[in-house]
C-alpha atoms as a PDB file:
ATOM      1  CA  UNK A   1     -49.451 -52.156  63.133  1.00  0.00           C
ATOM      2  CA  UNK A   2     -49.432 -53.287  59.472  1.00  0.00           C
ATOM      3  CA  UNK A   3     -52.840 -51.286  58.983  1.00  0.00           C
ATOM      4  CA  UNK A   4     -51.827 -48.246  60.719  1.00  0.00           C
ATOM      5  CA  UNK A   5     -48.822 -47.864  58.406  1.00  0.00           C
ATOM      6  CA  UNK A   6     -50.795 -48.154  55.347  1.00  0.00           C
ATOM      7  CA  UNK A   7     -53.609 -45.890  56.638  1.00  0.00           C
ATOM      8  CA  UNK A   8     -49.989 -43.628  57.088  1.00  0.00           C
ATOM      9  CA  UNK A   9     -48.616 -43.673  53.671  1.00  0.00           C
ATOM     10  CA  UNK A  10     -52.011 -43.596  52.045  1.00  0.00           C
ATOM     11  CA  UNK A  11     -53.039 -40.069  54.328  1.00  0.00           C
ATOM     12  CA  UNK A  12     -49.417 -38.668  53.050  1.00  0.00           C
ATOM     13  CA  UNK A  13     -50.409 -39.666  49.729  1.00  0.00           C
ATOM     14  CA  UNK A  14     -53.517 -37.964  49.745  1.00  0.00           C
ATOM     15  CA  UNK A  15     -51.801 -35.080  51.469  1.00  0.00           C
ATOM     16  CA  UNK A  16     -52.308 -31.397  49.941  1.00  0.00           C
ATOM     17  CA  UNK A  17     -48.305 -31.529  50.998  1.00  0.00           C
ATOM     18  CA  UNK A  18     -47.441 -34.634  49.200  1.00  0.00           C
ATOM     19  CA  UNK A  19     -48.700 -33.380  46.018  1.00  0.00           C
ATOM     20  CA  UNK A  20     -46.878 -30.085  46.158  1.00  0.00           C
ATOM     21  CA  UNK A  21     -44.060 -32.345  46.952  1.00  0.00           C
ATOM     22  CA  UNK A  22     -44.960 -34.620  43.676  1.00  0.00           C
ATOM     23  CA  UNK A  23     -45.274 -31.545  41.167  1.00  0.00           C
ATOM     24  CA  UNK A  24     -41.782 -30.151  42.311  1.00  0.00           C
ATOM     25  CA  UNK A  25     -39.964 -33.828  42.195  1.00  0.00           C
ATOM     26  CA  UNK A  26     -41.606 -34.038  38.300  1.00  0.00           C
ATOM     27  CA  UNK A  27     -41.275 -30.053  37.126  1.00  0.00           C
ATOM     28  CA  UNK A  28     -37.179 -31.087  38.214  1.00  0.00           C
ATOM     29  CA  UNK A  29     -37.145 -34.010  36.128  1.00  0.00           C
ATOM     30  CA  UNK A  30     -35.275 -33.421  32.630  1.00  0.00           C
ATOM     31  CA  UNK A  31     -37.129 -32.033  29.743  1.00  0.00           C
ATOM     32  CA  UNK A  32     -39.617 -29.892  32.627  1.00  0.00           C
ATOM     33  CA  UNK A  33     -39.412 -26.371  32.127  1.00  0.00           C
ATOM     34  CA  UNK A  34     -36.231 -23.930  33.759  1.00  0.00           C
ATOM     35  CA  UNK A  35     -34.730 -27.167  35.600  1.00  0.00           C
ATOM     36  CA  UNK A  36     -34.566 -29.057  32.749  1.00  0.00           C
ATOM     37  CA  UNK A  37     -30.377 -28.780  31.698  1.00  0.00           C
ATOM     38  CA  UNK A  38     -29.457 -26.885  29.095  1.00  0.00           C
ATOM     39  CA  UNK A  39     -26.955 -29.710  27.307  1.00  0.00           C
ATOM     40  CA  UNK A  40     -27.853 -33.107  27.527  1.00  0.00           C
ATOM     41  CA  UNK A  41     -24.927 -35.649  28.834  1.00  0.00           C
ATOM     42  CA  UNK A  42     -23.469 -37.549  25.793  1.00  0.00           C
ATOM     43  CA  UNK A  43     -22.291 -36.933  22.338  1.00  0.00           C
ATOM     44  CA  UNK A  44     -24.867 -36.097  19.596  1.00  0.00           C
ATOM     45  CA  UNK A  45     -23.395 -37.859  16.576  1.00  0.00           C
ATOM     46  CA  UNK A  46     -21.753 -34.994  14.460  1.00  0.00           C
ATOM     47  CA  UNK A  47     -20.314 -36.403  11.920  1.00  0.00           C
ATOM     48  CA  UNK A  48     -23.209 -38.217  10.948  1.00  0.00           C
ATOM     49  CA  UNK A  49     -25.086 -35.192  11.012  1.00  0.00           C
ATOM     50  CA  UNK A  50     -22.283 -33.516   8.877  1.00  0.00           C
ATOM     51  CA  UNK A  51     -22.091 -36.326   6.348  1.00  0.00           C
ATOM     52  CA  UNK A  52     -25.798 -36.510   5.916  1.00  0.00           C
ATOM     53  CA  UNK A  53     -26.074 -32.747   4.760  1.00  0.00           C
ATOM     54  CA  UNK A  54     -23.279 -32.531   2.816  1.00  0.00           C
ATOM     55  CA  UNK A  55     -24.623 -35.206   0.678  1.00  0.00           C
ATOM     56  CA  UNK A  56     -27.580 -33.956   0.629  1.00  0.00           C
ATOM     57  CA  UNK A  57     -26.638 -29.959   0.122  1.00  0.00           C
ATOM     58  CA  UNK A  58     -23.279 -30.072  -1.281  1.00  0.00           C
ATOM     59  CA  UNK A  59     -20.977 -27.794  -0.356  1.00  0.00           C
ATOM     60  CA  UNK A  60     -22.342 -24.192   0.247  1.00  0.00           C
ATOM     61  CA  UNK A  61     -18.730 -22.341  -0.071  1.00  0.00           C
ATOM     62  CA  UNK A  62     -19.838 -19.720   3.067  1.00  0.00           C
ATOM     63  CA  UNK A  63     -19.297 -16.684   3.228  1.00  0.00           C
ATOM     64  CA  UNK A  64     -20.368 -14.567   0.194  1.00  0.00           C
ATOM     65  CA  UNK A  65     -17.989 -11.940   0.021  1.00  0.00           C
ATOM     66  CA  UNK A  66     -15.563 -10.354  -1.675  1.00  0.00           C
ATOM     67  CA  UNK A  67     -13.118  -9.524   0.709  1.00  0.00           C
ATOM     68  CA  UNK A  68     -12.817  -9.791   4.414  1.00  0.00           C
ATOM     69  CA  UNK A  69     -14.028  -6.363   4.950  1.00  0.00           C
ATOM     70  CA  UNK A  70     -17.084  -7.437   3.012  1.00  0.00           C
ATOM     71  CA  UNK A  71     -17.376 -10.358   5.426  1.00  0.00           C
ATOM     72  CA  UNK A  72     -17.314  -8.446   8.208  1.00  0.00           C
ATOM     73  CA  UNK A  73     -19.911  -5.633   7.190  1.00  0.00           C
ATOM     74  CA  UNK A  74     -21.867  -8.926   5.849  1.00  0.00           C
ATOM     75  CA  UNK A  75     -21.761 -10.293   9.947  1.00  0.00           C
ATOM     76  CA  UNK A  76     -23.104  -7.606  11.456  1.00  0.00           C
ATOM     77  CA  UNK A  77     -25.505  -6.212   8.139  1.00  0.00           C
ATOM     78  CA  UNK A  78     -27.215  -9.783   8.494  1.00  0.00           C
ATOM     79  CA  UNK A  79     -28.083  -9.622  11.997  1.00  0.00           C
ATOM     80  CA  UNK A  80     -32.032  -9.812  12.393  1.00  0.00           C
ATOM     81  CA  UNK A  81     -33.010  -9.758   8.742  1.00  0.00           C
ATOM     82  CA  UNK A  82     -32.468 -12.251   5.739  1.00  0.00           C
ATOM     83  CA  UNK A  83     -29.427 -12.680   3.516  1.00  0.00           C
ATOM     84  CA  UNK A  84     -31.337 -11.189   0.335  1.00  0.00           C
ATOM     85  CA  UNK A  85     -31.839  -7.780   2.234  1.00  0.00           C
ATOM     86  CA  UNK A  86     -28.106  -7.745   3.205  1.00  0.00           C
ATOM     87  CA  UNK A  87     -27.158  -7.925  -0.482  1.00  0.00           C
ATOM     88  CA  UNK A  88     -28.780  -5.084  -1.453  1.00  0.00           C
ATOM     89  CA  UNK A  89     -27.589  -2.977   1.256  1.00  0.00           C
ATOM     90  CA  UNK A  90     -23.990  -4.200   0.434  1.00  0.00           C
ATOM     91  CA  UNK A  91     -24.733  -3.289  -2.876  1.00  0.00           C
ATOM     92  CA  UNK A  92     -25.166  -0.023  -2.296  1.00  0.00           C
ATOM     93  CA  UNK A  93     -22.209   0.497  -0.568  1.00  0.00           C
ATOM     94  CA  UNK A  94     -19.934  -0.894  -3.423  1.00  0.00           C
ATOM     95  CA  UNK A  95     -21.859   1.489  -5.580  1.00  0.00           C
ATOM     96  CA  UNK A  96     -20.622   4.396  -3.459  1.00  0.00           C
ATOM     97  CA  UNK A  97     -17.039   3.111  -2.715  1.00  0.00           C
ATOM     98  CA  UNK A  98     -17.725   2.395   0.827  1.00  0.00           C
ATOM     99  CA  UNK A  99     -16.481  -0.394   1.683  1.00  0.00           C
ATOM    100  CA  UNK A 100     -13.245  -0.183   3.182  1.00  0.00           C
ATOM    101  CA  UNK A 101     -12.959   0.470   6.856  1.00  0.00           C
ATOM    102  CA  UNK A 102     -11.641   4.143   6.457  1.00  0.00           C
ATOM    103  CA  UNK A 103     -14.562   5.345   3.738  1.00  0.00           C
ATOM    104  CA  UNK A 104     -16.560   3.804   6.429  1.00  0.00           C
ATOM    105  CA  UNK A 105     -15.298   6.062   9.084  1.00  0.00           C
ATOM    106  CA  UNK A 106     -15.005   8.773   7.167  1.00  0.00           C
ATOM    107  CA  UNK A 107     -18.809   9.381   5.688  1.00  0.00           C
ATOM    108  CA  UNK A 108     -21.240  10.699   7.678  1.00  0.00           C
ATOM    109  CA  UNK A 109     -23.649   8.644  10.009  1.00  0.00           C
ATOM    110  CA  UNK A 110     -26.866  10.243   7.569  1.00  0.00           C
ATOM    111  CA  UNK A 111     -25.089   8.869   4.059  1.00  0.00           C
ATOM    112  CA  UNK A 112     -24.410   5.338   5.753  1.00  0.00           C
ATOM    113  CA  UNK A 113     -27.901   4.818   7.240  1.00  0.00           C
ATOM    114  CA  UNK A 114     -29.375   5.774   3.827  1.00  0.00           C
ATOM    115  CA  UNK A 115     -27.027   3.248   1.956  1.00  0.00           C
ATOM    116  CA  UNK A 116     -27.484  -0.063   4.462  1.00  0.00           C
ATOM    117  CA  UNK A 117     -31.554   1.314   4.665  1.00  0.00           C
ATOM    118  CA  UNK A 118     -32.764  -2.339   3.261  1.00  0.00           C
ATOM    119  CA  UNK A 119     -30.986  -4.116   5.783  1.00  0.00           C
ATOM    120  CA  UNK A 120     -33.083  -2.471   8.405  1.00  0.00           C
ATOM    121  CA  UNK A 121     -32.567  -0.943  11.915  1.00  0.00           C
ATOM    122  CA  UNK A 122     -30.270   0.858   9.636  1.00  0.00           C
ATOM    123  CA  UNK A 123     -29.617   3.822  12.398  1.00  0.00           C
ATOM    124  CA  UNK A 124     -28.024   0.868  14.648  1.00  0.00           C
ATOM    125  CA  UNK A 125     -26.387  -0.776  12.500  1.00  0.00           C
ATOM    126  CA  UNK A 126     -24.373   2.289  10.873  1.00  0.00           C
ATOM    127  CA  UNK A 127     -23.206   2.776  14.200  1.00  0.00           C
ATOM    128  CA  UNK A 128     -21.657  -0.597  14.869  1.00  0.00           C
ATOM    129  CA  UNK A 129     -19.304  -0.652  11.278  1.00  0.00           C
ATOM    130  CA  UNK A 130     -18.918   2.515  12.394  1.00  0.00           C
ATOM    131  CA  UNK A 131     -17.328   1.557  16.108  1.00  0.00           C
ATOM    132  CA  UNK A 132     -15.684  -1.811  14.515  1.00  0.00           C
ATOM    133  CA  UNK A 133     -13.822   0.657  12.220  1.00  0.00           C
ATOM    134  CA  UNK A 134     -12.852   2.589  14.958  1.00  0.00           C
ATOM    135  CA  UNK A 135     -12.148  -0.059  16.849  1.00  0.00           C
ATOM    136  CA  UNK A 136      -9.690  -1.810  13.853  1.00  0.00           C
ATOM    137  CA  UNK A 137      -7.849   1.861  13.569  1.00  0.00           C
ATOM    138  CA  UNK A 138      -7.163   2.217  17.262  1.00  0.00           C
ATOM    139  CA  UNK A 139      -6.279  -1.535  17.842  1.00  0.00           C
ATOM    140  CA  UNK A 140      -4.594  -2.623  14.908  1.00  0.00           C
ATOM    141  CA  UNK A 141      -3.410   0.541  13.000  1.00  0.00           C
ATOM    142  CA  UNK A 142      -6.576  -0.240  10.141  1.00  0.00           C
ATOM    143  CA  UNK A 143      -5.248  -3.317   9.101  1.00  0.00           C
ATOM    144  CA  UNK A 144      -7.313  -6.714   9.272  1.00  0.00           C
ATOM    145  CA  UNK A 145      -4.332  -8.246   8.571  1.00  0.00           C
ATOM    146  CA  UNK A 146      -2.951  -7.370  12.223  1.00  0.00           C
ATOM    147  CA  UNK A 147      -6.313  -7.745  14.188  1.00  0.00           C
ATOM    148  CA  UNK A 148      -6.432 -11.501  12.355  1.00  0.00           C
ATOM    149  CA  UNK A 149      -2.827 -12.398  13.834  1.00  0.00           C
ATOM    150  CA  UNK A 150      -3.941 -12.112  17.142  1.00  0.00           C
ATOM    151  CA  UNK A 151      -4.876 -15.329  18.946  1.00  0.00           C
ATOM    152  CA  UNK A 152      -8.833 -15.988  18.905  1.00  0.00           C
ATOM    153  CA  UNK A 153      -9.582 -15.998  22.651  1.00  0.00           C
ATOM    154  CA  UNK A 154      -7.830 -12.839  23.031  1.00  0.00           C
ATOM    155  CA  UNK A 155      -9.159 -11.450  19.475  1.00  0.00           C
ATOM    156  CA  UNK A 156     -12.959 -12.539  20.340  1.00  0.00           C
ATOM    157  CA  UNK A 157     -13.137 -10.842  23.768  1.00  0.00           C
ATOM    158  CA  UNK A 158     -11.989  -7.350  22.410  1.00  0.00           C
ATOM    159  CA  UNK A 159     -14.234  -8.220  19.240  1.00  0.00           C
ATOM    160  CA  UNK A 160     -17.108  -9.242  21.938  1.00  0.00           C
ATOM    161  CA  UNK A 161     -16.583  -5.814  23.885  1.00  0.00           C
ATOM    162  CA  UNK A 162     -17.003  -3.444  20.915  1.00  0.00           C
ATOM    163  CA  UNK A 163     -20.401  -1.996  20.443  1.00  0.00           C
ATOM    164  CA  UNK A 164     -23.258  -3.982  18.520  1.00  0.00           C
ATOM    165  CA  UNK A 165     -20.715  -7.316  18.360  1.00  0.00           C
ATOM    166  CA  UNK A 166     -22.220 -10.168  20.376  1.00  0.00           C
ATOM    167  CA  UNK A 167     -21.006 -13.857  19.848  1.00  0.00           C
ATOM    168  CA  UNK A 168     -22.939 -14.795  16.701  1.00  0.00           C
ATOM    169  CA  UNK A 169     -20.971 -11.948  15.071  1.00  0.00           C
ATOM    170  CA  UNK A 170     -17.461 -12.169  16.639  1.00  0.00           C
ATOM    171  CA  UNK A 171     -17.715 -15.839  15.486  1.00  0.00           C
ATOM    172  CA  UNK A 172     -18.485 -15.212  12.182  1.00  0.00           C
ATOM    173  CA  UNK A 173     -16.152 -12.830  12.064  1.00  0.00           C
ATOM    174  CA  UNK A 174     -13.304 -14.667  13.532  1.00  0.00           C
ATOM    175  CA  UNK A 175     -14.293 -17.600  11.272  1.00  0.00           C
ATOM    176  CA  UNK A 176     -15.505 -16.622   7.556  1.00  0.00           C
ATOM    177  CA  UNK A 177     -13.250 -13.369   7.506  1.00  0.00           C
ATOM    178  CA  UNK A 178     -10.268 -14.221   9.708  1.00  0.00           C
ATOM    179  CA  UNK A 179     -10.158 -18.064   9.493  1.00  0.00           C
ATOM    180  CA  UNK A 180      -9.903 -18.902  12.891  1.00  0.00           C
ATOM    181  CA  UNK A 181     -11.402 -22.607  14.037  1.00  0.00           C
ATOM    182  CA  UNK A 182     -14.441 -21.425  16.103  1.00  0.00           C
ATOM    183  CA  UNK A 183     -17.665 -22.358  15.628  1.00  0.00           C
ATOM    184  CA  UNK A 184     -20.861 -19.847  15.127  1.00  0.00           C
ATOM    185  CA  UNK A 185     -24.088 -20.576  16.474  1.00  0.00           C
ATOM    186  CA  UNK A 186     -26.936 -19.222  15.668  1.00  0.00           C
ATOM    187  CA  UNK A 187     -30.880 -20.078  16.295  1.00  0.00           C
ATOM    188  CA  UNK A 188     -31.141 -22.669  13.809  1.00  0.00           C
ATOM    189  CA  UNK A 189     -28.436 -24.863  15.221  1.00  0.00           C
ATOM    190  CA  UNK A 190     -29.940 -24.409  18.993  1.00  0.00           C
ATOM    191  CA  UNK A 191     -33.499 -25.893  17.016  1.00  0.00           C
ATOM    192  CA  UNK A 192     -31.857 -28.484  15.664  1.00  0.00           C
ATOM    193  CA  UNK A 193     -30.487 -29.548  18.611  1.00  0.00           C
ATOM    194  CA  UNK A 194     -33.195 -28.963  20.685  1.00  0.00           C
ATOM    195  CA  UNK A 195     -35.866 -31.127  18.387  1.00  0.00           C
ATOM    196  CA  UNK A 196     -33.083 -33.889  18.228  1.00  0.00           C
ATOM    197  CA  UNK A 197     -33.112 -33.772  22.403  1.00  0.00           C
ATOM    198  CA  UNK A 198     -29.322 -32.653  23.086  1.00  0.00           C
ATOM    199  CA  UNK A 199     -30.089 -29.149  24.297  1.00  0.00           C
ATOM    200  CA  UNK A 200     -33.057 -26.856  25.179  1.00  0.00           C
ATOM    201  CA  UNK A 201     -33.564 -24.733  22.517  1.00  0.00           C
ATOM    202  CA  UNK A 202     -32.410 -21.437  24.847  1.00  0.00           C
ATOM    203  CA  UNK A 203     -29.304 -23.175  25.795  1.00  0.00           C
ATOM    204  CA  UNK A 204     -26.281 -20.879  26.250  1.00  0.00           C
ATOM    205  CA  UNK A 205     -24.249 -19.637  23.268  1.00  0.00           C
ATOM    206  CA  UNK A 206     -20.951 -20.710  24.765  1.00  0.00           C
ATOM    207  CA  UNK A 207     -22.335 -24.139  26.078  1.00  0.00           C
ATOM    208  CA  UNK A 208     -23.994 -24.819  21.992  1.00  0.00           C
ATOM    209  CA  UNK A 209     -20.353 -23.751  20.633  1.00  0.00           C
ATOM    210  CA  UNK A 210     -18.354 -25.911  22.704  1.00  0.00           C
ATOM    211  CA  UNK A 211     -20.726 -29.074  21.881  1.00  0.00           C
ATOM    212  CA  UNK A 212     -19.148 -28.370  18.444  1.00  0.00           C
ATOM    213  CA  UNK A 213     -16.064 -27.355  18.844  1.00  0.00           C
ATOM    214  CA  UNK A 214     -14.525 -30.272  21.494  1.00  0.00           C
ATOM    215  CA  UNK A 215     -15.680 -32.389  18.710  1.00  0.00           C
ATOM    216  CA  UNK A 216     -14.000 -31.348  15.772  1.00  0.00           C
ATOM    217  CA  UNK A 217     -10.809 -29.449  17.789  1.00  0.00           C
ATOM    218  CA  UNK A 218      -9.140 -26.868  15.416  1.00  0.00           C
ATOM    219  CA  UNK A 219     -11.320 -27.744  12.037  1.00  0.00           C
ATOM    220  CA  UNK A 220     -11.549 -24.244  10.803  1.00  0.00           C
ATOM    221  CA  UNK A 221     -13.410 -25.802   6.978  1.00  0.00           C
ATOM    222  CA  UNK A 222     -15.314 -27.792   8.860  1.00  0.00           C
ATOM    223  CA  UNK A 223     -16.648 -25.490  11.446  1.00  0.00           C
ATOM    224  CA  UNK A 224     -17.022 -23.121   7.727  1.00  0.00           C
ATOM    225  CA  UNK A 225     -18.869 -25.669   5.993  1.00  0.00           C
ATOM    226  CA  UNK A 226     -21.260 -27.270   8.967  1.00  0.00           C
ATOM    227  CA  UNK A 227     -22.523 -24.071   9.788  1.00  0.00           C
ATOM    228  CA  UNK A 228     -23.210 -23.112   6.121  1.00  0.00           C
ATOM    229  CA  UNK A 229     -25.317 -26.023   6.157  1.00  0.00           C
ATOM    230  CA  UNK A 230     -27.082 -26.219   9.298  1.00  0.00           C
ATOM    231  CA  UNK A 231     -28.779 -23.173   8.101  1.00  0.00           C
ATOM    232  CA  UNK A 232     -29.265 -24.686   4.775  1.00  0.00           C
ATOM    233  CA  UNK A 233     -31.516 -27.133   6.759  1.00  0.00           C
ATOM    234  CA  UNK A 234     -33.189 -24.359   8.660  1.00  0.00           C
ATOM    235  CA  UNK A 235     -33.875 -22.396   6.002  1.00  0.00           C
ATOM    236  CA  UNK A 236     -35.865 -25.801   3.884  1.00  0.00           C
ATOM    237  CA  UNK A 237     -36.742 -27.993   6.759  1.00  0.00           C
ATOM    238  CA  UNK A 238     -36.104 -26.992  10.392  1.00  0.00           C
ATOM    239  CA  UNK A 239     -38.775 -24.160  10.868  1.00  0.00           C
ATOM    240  CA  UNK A 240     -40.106 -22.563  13.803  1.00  0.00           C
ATOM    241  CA  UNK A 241     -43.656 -23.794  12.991  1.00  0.00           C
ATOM    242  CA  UNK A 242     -44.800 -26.756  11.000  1.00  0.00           C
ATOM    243  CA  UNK A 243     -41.071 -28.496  10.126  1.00  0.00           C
ATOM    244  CA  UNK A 244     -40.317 -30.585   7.441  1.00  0.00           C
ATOM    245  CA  UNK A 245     -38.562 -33.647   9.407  1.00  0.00           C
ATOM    246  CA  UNK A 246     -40.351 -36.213   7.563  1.00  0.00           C
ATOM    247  CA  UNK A 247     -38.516 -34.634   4.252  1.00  0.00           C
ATOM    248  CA  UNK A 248     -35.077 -33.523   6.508  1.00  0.00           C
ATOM    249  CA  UNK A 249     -31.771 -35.470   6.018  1.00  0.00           C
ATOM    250  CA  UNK A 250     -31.640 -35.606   9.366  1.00  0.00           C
ATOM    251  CA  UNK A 251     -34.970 -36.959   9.793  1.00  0.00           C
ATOM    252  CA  UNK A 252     -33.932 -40.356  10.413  1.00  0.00           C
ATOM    253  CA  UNK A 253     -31.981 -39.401  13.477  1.00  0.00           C
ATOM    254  CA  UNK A 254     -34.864 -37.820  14.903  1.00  0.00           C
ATOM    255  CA  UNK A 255     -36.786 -40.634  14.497  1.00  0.00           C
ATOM    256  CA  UNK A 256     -34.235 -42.420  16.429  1.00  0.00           C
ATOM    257  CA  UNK A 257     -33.654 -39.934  18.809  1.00  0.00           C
ATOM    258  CA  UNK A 258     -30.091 -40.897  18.392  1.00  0.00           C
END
């Protein structure tokens, strides 16, 4: 009987159906592809991360901008191009005295697309100050002032639902312009995360943010400065292809896989 139950299991071993069976139990295991979760269970340790990069970066006083207009065409200039490309297109709207929501609105779709040119997809993105404009004038009378004293869940799903504004731009709108305690993320956090092991690196926006922001509750400068330097560290160390960890602050934790 003994014999006949090994020669049992080892035929289902040997099985073209037990091996199927195998490669589905291991492609669900963690860390295996689409069922591997998307945030891992735990706390990744924050503030150490925080303290480590401040000390090592100082503090980066985010956003450049003179006003929160300029913060706002800033958040949605930036998006899919670098910072230094942004200036210059921001510089040529100063130049032409367009940076106030209603000059916005009120030159023509041509002028702004040549002005915002070396920020690229320049077409697009004259559209979208154009709609937030348009958006701030129907909503809130023009004034930021207004549109800011709205409470942010309510203010981030209109934000979210006018055209060109996904949730890396309402967030850094709602936090570098308007000051309220949200937290943006963008790819380099979702890297960082990733390599360190406490989310896959196409985790959900809203599941990345709230890692952050049940953390540090309400901490509007913090949320300002950790940000600021998260993509400090992407920018020097945290690259898509051949990263610096050995040379990272955050190295160390890495290492640790803590």
């Amino acid at each position: 009987m003994v014999g006949t139950l090994v020669f049992m299991a080892n035929t289902a071993h040997n099985s073209p159906n037990f091996a199927r069976l195998s490669r589905i139990i291991e492609a669900k295991k963690p860390g295996n592809g689409r069922f591997a979760p998307q945030v891992r269970d735990g706390e990744p340790p924050l503030d150490e991360y925080y303290n480590s990069l401040l000390t090592a970066f100082g503090p980066q006083r985010w956003w450049p901008g003179r006003t929160p207009f300029e913060v706002i065409v800033g958040a949605i200039l930036t998006q899919n191009t670098s910072w230094t490309n942004v200036e210059q297109a921001i510089a040529n709207l100063r130049r032409a005295r367009l940076l106030t929501p209603g000059a916005i609105e009120k030159a023509s779709p041509r002028k702004i697309e040549m002005l915002i040119r070396p920020s690229g997809y320049f077409r697009q993105k004259a559209r979208k100050l154009k709609a937030f404009c348009a958006f701030l004038r129907y909503e809130y009378g023009g004034s930021l002032k207004r549109m800011f004293a709205q409470p942010t869940a309510a203010l981030r799903e209109k934000l979210l639902a006018v055209f060109g504004i996904g949730p890396e731009t309402a967030d850094s709108i709602l936090l570098y312009a308007g000051g309220h305690p949200v937290f943006v993320v963008d790819a380099y956090t979702k890297r960082m995360l990733a390599r360190h092991g406490w989310a896959a690196e196409d985790a959900k926006y809203e599941d990345v943010r709230w890692i952050f922001e049940r953390r540090f509750p309400g901490e509007t400068a913090r949320f300002n400065e950790f940000h600021a330097l998260i993509v400090q560290t992407g920018k020097r160390y945290c690259r898509t292809r051949e990263p610096l960890c050995g040379e990272c602050p955050l190295g160390r934790y890495l290492a640790e896989r803590r």
